[in-house]
Every structure is written in C-alpha cells, then in structure tokens.
C-alpha atoms as a PDB file:
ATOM      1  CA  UNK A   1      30.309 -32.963  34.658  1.00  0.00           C
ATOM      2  CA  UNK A   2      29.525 -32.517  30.879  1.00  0.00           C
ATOM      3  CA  UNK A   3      27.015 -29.115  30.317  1.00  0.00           C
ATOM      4  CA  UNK A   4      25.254 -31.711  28.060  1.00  0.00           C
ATOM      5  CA  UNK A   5      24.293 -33.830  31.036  1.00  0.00           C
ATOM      6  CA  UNK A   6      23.358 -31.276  33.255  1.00  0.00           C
ATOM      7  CA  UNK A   7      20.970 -29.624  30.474  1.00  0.00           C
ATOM      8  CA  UNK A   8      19.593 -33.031  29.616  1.00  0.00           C
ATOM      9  CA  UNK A   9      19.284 -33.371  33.377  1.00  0.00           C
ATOM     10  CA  UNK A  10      17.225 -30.289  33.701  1.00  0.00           C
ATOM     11  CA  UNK A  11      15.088 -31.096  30.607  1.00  0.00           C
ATOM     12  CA  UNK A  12      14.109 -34.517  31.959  1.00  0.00           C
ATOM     13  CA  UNK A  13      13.333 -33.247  35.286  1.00  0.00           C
ATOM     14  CA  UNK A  14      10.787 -29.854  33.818  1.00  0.00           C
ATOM     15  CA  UNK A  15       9.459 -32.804  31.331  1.00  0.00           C
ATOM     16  CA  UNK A  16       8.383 -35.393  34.292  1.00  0.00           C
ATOM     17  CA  UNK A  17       7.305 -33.185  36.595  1.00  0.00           C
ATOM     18  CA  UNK A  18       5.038 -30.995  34.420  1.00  0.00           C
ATOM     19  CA  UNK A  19       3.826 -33.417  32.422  1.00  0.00           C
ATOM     20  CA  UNK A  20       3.148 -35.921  35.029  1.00  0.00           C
ATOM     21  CA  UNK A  21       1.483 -33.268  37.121  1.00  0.00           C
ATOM     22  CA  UNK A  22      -0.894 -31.219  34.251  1.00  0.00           C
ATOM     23  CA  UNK A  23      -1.882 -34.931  32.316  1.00  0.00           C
ATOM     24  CA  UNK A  24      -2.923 -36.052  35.918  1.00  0.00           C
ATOM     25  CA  UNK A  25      -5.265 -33.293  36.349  1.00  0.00           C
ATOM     26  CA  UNK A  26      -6.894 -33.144  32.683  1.00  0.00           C
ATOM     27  CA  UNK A  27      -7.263 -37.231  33.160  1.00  0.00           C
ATOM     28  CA  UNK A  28      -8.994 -36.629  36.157  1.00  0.00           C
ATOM     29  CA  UNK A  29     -11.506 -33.365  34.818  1.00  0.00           C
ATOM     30  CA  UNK A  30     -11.968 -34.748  30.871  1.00  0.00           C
ATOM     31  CA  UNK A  31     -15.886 -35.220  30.496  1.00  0.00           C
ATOM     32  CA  UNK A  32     -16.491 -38.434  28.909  1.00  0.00           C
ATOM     33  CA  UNK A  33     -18.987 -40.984  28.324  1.00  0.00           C
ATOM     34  CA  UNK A  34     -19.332 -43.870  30.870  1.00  0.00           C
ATOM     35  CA  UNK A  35     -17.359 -44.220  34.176  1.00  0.00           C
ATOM     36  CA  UNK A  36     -14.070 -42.501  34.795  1.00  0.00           C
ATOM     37  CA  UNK A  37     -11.170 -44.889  35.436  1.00  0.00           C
ATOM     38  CA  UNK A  38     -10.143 -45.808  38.938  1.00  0.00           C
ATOM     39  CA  UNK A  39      -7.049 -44.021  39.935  1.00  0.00           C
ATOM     40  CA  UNK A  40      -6.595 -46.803  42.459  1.00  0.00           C
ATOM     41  CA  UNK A  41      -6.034 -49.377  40.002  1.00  0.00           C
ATOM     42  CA  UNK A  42      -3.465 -46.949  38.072  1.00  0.00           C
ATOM     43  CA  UNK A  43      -1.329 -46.554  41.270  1.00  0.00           C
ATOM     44  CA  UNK A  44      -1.283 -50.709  40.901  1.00  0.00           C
ATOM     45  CA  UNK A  45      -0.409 -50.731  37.471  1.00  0.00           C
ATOM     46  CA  UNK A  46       1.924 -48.347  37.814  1.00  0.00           C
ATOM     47  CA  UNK A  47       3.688 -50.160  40.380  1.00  0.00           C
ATOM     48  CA  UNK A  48       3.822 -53.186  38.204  1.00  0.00           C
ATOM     49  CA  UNK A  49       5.578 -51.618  35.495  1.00  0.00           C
ATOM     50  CA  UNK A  50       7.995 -50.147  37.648  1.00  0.00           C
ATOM     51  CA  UNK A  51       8.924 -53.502  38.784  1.00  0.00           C
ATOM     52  CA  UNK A  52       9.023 -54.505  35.108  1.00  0.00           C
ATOM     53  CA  UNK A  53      11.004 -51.787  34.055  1.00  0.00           C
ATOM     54  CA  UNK A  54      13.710 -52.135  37.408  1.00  0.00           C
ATOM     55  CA  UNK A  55      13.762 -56.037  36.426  1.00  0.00           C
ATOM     56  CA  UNK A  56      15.291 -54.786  32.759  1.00  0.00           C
ATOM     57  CA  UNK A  57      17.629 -52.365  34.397  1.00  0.00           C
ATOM     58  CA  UNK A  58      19.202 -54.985  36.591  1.00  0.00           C
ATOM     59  CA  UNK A  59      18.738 -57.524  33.719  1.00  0.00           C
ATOM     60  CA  UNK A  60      21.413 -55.038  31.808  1.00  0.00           C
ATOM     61  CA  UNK A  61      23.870 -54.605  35.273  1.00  0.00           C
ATOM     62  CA  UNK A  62      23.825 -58.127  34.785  1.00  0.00           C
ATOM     63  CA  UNK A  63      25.570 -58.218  31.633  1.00  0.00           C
ATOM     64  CA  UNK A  64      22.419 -59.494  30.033  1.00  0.00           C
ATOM     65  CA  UNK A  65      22.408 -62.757  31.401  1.00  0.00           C
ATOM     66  CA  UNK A  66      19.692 -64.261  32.884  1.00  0.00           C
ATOM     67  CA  UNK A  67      21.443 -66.890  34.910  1.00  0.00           C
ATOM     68  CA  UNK A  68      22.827 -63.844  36.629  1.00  0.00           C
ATOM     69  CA  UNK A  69      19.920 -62.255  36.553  1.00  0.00           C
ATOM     70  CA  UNK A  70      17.921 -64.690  38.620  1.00  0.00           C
ATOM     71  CA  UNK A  71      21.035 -65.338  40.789  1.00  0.00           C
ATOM     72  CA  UNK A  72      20.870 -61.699  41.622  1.00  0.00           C
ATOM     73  CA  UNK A  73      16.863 -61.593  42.538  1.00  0.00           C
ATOM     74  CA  UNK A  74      17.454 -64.748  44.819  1.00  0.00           C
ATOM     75  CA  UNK A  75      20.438 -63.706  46.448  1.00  0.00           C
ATOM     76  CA  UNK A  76      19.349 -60.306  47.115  1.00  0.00           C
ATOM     77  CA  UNK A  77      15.612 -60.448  47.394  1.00  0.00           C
ATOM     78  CA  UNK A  78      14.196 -64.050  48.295  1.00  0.00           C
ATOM     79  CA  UNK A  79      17.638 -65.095  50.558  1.00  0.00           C
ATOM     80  CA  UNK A  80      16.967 -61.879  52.701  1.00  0.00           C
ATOM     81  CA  UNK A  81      13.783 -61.785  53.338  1.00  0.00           C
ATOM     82  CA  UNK A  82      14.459 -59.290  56.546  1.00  0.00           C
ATOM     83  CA  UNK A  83      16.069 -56.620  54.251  1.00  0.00           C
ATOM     84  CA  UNK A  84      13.011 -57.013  51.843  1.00  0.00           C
ATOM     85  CA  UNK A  85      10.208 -56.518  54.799  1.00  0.00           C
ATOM     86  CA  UNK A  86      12.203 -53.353  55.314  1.00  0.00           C
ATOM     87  CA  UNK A  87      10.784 -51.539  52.375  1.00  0.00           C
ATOM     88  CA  UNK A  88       7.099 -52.516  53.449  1.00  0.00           C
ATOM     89  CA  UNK A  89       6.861 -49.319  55.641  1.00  0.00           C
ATOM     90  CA  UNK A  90       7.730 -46.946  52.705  1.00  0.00           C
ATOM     91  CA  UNK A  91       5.939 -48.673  50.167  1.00  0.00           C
ATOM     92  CA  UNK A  92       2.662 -48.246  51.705  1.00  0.00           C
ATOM     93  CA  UNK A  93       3.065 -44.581  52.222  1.00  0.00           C
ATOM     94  CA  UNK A  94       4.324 -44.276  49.180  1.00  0.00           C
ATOM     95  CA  UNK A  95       1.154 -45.964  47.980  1.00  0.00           C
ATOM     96  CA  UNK A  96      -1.156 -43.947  50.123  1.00  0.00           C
ATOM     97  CA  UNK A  97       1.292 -40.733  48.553  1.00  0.00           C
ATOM     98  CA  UNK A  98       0.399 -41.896  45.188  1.00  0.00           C
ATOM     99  CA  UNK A  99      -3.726 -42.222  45.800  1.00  0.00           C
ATOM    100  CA  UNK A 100      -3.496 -38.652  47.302  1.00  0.00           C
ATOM    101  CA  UNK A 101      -1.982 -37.075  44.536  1.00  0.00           C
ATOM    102  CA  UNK A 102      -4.700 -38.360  42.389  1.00  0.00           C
ATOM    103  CA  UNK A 103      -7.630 -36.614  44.915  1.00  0.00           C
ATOM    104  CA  UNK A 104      -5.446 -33.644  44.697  1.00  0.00           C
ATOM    105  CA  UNK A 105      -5.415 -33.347  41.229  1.00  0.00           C
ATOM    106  CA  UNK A 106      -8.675 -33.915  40.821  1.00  0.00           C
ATOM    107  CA  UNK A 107      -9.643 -31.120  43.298  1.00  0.00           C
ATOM    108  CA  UNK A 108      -7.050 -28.476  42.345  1.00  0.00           C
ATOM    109  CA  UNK A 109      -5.622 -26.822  39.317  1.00  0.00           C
ATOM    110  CA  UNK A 110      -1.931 -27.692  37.997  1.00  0.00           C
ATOM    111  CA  UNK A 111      -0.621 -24.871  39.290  1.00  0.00           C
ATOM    112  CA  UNK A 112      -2.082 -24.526  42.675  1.00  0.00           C
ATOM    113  CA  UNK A 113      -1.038 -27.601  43.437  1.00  0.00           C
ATOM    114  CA  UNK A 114       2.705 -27.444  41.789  1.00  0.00           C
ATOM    115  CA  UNK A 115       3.271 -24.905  44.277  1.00  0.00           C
ATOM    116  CA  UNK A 116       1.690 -26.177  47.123  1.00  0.00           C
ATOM    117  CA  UNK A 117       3.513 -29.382  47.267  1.00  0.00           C
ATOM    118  CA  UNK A 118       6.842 -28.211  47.131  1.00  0.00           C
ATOM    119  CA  UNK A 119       5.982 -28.418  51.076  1.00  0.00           C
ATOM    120  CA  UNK A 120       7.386 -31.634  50.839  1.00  0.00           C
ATOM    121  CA  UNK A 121      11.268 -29.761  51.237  1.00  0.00           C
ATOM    122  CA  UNK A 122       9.936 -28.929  54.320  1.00  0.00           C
ATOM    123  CA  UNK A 123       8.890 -32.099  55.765  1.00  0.00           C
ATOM    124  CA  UNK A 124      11.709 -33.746  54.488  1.00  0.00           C
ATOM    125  CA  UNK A 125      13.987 -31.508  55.882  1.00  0.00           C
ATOM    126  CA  UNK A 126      12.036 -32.018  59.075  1.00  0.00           C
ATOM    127  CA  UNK A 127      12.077 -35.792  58.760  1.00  0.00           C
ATOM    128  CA  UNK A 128      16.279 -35.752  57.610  1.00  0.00           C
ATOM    129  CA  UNK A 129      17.064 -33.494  60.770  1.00  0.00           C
ATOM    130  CA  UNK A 130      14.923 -36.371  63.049  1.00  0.00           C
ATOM    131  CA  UNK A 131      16.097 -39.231  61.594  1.00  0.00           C
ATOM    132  CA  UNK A 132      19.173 -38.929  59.818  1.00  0.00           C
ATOM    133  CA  UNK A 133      20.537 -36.814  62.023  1.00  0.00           C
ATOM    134  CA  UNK A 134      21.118 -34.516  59.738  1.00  0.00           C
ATOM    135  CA  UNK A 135      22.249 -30.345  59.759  1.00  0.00           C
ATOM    136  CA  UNK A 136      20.996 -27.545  58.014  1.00  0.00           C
ATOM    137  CA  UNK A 137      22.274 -24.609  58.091  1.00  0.00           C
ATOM    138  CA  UNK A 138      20.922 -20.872  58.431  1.00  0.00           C
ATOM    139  CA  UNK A 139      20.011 -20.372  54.850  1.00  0.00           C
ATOM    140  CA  UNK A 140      18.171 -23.434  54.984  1.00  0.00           C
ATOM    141  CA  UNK A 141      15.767 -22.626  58.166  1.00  0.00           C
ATOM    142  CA  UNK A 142      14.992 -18.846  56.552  1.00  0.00           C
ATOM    143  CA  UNK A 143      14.012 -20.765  53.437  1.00  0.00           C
ATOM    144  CA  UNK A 144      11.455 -23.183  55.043  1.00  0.00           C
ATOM    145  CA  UNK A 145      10.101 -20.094  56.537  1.00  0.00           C
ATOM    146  CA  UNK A 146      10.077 -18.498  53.573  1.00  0.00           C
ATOM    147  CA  UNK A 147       8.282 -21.741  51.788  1.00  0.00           C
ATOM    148  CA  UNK A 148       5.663 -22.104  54.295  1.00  0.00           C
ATOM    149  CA  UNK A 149       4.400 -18.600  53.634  1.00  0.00           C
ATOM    150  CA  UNK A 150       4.419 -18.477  50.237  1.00  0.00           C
ATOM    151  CA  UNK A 151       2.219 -22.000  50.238  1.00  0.00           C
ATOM    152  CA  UNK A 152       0.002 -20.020  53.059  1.00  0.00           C
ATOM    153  CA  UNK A 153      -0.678 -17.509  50.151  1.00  0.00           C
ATOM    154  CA  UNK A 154      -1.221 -19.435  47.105  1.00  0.00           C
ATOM    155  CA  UNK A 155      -3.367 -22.617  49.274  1.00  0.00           C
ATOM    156  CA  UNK A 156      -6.993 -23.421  48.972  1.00  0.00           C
ATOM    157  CA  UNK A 157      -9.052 -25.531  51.066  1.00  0.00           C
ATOM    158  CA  UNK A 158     -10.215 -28.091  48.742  1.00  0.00           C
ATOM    159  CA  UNK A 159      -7.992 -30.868  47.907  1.00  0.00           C
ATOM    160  CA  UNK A 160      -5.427 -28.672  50.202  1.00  0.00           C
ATOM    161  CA  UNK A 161      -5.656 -31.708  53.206  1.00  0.00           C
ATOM    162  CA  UNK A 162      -4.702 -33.936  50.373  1.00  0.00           C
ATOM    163  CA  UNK A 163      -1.341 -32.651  49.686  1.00  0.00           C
ATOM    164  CA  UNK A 164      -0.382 -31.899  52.784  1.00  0.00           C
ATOM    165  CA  UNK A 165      -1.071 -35.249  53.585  1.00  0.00           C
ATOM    166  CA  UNK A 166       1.116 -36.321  50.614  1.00  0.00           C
ATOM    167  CA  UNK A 167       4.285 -33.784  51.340  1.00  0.00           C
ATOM    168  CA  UNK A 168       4.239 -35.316  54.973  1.00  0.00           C
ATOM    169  CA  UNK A 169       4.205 -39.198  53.625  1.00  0.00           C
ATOM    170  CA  UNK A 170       6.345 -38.040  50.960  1.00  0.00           C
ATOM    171  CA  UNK A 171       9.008 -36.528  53.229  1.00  0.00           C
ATOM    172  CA  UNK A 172       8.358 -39.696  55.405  1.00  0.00           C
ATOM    173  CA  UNK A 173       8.757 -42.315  53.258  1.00  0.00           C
ATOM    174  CA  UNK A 174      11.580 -40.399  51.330  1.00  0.00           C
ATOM    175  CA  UNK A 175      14.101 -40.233  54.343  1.00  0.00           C
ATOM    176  CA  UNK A 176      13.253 -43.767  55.344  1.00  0.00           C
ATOM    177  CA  UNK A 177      13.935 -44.915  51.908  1.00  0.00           C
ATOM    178  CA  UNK A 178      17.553 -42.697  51.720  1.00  0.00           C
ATOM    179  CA  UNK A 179      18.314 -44.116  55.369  1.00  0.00           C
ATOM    180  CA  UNK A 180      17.491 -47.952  54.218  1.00  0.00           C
ATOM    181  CA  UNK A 181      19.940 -47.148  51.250  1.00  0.00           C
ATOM    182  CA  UNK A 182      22.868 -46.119  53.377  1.00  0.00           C
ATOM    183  CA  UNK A 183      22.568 -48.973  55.842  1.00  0.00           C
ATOM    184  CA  UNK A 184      22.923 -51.247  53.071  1.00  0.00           C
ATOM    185  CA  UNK A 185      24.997 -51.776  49.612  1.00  0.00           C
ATOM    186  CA  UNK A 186      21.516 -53.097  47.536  1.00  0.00           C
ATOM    187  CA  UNK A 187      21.434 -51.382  44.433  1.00  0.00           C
ATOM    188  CA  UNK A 188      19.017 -48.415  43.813  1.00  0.00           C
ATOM    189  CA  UNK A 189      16.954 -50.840  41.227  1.00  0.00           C
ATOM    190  CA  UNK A 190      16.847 -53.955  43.814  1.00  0.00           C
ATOM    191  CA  UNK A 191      15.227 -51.889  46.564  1.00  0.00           C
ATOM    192  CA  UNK A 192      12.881 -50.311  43.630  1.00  0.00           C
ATOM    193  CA  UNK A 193      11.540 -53.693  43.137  1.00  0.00           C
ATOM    194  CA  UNK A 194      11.396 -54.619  46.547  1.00  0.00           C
ATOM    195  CA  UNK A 195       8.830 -51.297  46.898  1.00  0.00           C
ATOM    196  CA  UNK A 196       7.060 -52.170  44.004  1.00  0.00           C
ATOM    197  CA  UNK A 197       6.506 -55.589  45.375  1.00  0.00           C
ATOM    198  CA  UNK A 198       4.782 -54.536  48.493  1.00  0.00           C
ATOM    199  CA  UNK A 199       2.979 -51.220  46.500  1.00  0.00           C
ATOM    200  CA  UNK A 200       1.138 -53.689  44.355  1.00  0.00           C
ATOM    201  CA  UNK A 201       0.178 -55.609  47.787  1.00  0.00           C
ATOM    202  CA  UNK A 202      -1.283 -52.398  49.299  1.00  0.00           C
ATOM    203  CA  UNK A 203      -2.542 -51.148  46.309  1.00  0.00           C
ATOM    204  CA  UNK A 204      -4.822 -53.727  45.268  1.00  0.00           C
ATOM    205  CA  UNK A 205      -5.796 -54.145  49.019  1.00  0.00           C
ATOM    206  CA  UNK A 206      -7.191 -50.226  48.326  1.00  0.00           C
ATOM    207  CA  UNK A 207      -8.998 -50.905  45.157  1.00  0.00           C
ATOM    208  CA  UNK A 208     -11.070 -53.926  46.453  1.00  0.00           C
ATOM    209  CA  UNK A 209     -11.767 -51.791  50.012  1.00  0.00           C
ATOM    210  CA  UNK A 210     -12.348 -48.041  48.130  1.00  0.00           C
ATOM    211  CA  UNK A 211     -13.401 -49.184  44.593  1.00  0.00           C
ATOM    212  CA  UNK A 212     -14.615 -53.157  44.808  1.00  0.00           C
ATOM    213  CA  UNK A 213     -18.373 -52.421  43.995  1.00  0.00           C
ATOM    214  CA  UNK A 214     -17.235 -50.167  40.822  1.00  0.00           C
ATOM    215  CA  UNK A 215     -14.611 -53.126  40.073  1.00  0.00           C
ATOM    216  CA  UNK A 216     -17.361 -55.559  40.206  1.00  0.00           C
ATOM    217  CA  UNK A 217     -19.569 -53.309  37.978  1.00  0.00           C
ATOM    218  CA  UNK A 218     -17.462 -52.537  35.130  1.00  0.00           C
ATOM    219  CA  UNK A 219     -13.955 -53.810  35.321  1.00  0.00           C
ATOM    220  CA  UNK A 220     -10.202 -53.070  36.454  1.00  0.00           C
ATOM    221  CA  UNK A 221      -9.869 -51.488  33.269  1.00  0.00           C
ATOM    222  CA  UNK A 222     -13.107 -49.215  33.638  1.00  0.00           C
ATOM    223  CA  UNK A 223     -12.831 -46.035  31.661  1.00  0.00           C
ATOM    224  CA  UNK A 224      -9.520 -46.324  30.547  1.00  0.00           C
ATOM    225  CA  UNK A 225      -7.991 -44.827  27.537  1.00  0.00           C
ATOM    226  CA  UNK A 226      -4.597 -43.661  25.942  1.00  0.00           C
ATOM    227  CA  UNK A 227      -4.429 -40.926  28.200  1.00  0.00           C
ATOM    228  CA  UNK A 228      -5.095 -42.660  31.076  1.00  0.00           C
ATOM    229  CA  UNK A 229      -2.445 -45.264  29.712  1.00  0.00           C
ATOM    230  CA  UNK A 230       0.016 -41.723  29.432  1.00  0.00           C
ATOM    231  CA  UNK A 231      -0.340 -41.243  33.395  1.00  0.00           C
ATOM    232  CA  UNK A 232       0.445 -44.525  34.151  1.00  0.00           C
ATOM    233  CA  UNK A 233       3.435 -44.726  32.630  1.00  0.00           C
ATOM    234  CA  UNK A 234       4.876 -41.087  33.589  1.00  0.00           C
ATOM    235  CA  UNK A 235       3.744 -41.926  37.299  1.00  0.00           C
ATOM    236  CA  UNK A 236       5.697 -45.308  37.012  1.00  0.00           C
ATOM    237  CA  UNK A 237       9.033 -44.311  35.173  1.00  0.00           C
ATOM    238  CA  UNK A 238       9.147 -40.752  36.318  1.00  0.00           C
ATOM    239  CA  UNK A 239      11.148 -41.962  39.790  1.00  0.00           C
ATOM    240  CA  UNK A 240      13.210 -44.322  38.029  1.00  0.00           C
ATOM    241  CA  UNK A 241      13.944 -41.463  35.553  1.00  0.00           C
ATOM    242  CA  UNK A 242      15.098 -38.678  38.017  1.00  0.00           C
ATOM    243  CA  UNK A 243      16.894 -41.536  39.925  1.00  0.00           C
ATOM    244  CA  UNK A 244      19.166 -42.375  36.524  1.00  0.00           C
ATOM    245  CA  UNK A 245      20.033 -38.440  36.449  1.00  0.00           C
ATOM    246  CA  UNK A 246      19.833 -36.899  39.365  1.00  0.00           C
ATOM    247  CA  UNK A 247      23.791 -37.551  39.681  1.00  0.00           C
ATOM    248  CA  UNK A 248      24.225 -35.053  37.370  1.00  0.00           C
ATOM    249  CA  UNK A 249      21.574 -32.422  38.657  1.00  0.00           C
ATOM    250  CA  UNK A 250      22.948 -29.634  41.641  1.00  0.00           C
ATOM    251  CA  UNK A 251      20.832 -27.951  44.032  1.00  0.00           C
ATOM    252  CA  UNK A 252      20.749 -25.229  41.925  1.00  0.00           C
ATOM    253  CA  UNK A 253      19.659 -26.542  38.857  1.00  0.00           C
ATOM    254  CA  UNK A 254      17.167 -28.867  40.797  1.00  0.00           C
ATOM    255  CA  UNK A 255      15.708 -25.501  41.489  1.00  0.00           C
ATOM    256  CA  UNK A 256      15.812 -24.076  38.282  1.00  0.00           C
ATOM    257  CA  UNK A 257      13.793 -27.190  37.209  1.00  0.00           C
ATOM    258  CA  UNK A 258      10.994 -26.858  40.046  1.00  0.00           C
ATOM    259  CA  UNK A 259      10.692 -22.912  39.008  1.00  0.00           C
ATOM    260  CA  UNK A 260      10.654 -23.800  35.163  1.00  0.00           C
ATOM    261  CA  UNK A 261       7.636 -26.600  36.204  1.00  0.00           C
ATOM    262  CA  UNK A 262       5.841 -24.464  38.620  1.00  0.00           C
ATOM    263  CA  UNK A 263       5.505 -21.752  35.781  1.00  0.00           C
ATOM    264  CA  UNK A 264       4.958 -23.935  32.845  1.00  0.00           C
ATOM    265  CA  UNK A 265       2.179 -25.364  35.046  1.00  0.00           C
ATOM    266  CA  UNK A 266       0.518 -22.216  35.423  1.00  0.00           C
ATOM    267  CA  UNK A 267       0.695 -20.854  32.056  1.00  0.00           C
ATOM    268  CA  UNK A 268      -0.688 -24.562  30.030  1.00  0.00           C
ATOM    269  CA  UNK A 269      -3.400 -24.343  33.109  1.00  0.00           C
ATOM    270  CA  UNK A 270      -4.245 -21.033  31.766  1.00  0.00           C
ATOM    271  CA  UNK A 271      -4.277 -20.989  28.238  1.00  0.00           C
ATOM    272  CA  UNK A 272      -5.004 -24.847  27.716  1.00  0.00           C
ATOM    273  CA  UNK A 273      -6.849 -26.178  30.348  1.00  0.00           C
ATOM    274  CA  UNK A 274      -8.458 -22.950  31.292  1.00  0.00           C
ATOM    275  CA  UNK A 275      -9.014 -24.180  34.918  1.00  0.00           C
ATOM    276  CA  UNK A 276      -6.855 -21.260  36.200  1.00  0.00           C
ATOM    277  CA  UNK A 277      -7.372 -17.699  36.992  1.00  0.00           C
ATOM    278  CA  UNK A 278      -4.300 -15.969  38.394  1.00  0.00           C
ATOM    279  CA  UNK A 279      -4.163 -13.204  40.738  1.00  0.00           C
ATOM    280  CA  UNK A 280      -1.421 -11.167  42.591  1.00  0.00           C
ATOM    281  CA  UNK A 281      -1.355 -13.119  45.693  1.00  0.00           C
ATOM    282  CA  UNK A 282      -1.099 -16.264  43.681  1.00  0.00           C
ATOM    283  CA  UNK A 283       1.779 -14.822  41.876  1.00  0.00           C
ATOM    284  CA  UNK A 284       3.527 -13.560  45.215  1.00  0.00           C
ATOM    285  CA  UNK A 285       3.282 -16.886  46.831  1.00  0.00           C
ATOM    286  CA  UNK A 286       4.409 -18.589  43.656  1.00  0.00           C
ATOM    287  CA  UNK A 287       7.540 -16.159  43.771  1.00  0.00           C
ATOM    288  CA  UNK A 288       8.030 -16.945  47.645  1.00  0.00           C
ATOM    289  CA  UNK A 289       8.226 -20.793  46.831  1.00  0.00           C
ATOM    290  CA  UNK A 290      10.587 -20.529  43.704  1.00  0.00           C
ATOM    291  CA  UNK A 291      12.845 -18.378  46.080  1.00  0.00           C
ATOM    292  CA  UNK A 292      12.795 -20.746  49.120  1.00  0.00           C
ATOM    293  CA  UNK A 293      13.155 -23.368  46.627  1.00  0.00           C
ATOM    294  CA  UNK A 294      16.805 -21.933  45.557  1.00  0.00           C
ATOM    295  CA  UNK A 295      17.827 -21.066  49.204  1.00  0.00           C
ATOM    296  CA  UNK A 296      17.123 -24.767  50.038  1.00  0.00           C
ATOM    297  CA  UNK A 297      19.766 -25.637  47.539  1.00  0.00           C
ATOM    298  CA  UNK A 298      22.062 -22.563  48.011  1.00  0.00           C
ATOM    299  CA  UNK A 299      25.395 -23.651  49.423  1.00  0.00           C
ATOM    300  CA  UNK A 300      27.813 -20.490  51.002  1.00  0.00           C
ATOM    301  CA  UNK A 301      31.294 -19.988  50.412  1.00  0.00           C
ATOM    302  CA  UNK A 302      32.387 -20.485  53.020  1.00  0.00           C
ATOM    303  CA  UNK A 303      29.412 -22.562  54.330  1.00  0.00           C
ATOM    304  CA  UNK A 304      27.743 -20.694  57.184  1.00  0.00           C
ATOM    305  CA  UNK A 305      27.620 -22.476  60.861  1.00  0.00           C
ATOM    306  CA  UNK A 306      25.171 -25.086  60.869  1.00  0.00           C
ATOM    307  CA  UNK A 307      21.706 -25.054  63.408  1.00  0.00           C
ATOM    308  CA  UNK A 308      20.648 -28.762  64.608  1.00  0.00           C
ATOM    309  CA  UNK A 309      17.073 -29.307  65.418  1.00  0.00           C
END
C-alpha cells in the first residue's frame, strides 16, 4: 500500500464527511427569501444521481461498451429479480437514514452532531455480532463503553431522537447491506443501483405523504439554489467515494479521519457558522469519542481472546 493512497485516502474521507456534514447544516439554517427547499426531494435526487453515477462506473468495468453494458444490467438486475428485491429492506432505511440526518442537522450544530453519531460503531457492532455472527474482542467492548459515555456528555435533546434513530438504521441497514454482499458475487456498483432504485421509490413516496401540499404550492424544485445543489451531490457521491478508497484506509487511519472531521467540525461551527459555543464537558465527551473511536479500530499483537455476544 502506497503512503500516497493512504494520505489521499484520509483526505477524501475528512473532505466528505466534514463537508457533507457542516454544508448540510448551513443549507438547512441560511435565512432566505421564499420557502426553504424540501430535504425530502434532495434525498430523491440524490438517489438518482447515484444511480447515474454507478451506471458510468459499471459502464467503464465494461470496457466502455454499451452492448456489455446493457447485457450486464439485464443479466444481473432485470434476470434476478429475487436478488434485486433483496436490497428493498436497506434501501428504505437507508432512505428514512437519509431524511433524519436532514432533521438533525437542522436541529443541531455540526459539531454536536459529528460526535453524536459516531454511535453508529456501536449499533453496528451490535447489529455485526447478531447477524453476522461476528467477534469482537476486549478492546472493542471497553471502547463502546467508552463511546456511549462520551455521546452521554456531549448530547442534547433536540434533534438528539433523530440521530439516534439514524445510527440504529444506519448500523441496520449497513450490516444487512455487507451480509447481502458476501452471499453473493454482484459487484459493489450493481447492488448500488439496485438501492438507488428502490430509494427513489420510497423517497418520492415521502415527499408526496410529508411535503405534497408544499409540492403542490411551489414546486419539486422549491427554494433551491447552488448550495442546495452542493448537498445533493456530496450526499449522493460521498458513499460511492469512500467505497472506491476505503481499500486503502486501516482502522487506524479511519480513525484519524473521524477525529480530524469531528474537530474541523467544531472549529468552522465556531468561527464560521457561529452556531457553537464550546464548553469543557463538550470537549471531554468529544475526547471520549475520538478515543473509543481508535480502540474500535485498534488491533493487538498478539490479538487478545475474543468475547461473543
């Protein structure tokens, strides 16, 4: 492994999840004239150009032919229809995942919530152990303890239910998606359409339940600008992104990255969006969570006897 890659690794990862998380929250607090834009209909479009973008990816796998390509998306997509209805359960929690972390943003600051939702280790940790039968070992347990008490210091009650909600769907729909992928030899991009296909489904069936009077009103576009455009696009390439270089990412640096985000977070919340006020327990939490964070990932030589749930 190349120390190129792994530094371009770490740069994409601080870039997506940072900017993703602090252009989120401005979009959704920026006073402007006329109606705010529907966050529902950015989860669709967001899905759509996912779908667009893993249609290219598998377009160039394909040796740019598209003969093969549309061999490919028949054989693999349309011919198996059962494999296909597989990725309906993650895709709507996934969905529901990506409507929450608008609602979050919109009631927390950057940084509260950066820290906060790294509870999503633990729930996927819970939901790997359940499901994919999976061990961790001691250093793994002591950090979730350690995780859950720093989020206990830093959490606040408003938009709080939100991301919990969204680490447990996250963790959920995570595990179910890594299990799907072992069970079967589809590539990575394949089963990324497949959840975009159904996340469009459930995500225009939520903006004609939650938002069809204020779609009738003023539009799907209502209240959309470049910035708005700027979320969209982060929210929809960001997976695809970390999923090209993850390969190349450790535990370790994966936690460097998390810690770099969590305190970029706090200091552009500060001094830019001035939305953020930080005190000492929010700092000792935020120290708990960067810790557990690098415990999660820490692997002993020689590895130390594993604990099954």
């Amino acid at each position: 492994m190349s120390t190129n890659l792994k530094y371009l690794s770490l740069g994409v990862l601080v870039f997506q999840t940072t900017s993703l998380v602090l252009t989120m929250r401005y979009s959704r607090t920026l006073k402007e004239e006329g109606p705010r834009y529907l966050s529902s209909t950015a989860v669709v479009i967001a899905e759509l150009m996912k779908i667009l973008a893993c249609v290219l990816l598998v377009y160039k796998d394909s040796k740019c032919n598209l003969r093969t390509l549309n061999r490919v998306l028949h054989d693999e997509i349309v011919n198996k229809p059962m494999e296909t209805l597989k990725l309906a359960i993650p895709s709507g929690i996934y969905t529901l995942q990506n409507n929450l972390l608008y609602v979050a943003l919109s009631n927390l600051d950057a940084a509260t919530y950066q820290v906060t939702y790294q509870l999503k280790i633990l729930t996927t940790a819970l939901f790997s152990v359940s499901m994919l039968s999976k061990k961790l070992g001691v250093y793994q347990w002591l950090s979730l303890v350690i995780l859950m008490t720093g989020v206990a210091f830093v959490q606040q009650f408003v938009g709080l239910i939100a991301v919990l909600i969204a680490c447990f769907s996250s963790g959920f729909a995570g595990v179910y998606f890594e299990k799907i992928l072992k069970e079967t030899k589809q590539s990575v991009w394949i089963r990324n359409i497949q959840l975009g296909f159904f996340g469009s489904i459930f995500g225009l069936m939520g903006v004609y339940i939650y938002d069809g009077e204020q779609l009738s009103k003023n539009g799907f576009f209502q209240g959309y600008n470049r910035l708005t455009w700027v979320v969209v696009v982060l929210q929809a390439l960001g997976g695809l992104v970390i999923a090209a270089v993850i390969k190349y990412a450790d535990n370790i640096l994966k936690g460097f990255a998390t810690s770099l985000s969590i305190i970029l977070s706090t200091l552009i919340s500060y001094f830019w969006l001035q939305d953020f006020v930080p005190t000492s327990v929010f700092f000792f939490g935020a120290i708990l969570v960067i810790v557990a964070t690098f415990l999660y990932g820490y692997d002993p030589k020689p590895a130390g006897n594993p604990i099954k749930a």
